[in-house]
Protein backbone atom coordinates (compact mmCIF):
# COMPACT_ATOMS: atom_id res chain seq x y z
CA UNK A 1 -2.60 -10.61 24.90
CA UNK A 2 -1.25 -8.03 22.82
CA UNK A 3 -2.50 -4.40 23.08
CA UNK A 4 -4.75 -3.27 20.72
CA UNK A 5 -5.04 0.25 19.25
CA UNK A 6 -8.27 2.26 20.17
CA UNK A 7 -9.21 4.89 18.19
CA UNK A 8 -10.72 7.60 20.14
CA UNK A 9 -13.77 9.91 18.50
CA UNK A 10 -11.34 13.32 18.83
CA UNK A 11 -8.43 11.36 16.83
CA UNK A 12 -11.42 10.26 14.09
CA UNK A 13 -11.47 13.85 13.14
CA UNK A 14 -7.32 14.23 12.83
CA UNK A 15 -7.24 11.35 10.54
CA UNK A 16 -10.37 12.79 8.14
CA UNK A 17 -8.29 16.44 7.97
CA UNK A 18 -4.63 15.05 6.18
CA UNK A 19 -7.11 13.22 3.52
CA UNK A 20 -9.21 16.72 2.71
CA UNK A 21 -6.37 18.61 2.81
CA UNK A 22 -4.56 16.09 -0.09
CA UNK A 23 -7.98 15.90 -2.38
CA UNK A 24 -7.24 19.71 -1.85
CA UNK A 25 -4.02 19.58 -2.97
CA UNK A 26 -4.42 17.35 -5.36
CA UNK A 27 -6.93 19.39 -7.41
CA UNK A 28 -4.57 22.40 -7.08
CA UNK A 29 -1.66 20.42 -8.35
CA UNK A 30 -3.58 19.33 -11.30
CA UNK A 31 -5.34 22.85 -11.89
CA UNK A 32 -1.80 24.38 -12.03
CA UNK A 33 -0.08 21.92 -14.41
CA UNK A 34 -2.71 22.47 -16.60
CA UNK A 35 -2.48 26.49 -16.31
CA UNK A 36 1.50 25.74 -16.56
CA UNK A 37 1.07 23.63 -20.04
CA UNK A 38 -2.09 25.74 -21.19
CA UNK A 39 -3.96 22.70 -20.89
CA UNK A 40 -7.86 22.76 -19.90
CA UNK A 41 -8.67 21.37 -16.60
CA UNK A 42 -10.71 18.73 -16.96
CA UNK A 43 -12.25 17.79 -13.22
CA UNK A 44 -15.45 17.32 -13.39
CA UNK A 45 -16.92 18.98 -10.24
CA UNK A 46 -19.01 15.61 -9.65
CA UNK A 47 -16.79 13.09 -9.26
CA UNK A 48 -14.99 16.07 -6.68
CA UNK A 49 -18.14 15.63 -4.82
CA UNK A 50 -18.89 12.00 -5.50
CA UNK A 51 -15.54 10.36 -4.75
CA UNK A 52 -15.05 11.07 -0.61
CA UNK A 53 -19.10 10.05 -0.34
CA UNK A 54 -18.48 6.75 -2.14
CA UNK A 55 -15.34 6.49 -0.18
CA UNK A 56 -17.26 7.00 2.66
CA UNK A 57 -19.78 4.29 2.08
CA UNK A 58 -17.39 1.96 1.30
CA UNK A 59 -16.01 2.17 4.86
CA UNK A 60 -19.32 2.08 6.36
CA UNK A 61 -19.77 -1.01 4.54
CA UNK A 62 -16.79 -2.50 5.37
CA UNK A 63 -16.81 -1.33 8.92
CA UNK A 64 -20.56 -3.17 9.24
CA UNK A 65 -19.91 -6.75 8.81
CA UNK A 66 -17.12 -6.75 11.56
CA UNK A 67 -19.05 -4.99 13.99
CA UNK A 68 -22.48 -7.20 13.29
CA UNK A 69 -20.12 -10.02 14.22
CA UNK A 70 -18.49 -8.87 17.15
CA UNK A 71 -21.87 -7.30 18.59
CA UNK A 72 -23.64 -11.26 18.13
CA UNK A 73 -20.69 -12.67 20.48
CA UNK A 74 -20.52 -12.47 24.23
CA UNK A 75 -17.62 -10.63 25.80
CA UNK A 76 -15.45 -13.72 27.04
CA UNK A 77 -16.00 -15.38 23.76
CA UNK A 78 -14.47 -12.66 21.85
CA UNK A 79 -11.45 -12.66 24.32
CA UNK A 80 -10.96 -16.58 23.55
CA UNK A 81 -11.00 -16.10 19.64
């Protein structure tokens, strides 16, 4: 049987940092074209705060069904499948 990867609660964290830091980036990439061309920045602090939350849920959700599954089966069962 193959190995499969764990991940461990101290790596959850180093996996959640390289996506803040690019939403960071990404807003300070689009805040300094927009200085660069005179534009006005159009983010709308909202959807800043909105998007990672309904990312969020969306992984809870998906994360859910699997594990509702998996906690219904025995063990030696789930080794079989």
């Amino acid at each position: 049987m193959p190995d499969t990867p764990v991940l461990k609660d101290t790596e959850a964290i180093h996996h959640f940092i390289p996506v803040t830091w690019e939403t960071a980036l990404g807003i300070i990439a689009i805040t300094a074209v927009s200085a660069a061309r005179h534009w006005t920045t159009t983010i709308d602090p909202r959807f800043v705060i909105l998007a990672p939350i309904i990312g969020a849920v969306t992984g809870l959700l998906a994360g859910l069904q699997p594990a509702w599954r998996a906690a219904r089966i025995t063990p030696a069962d789930a080794l079989r499948s």
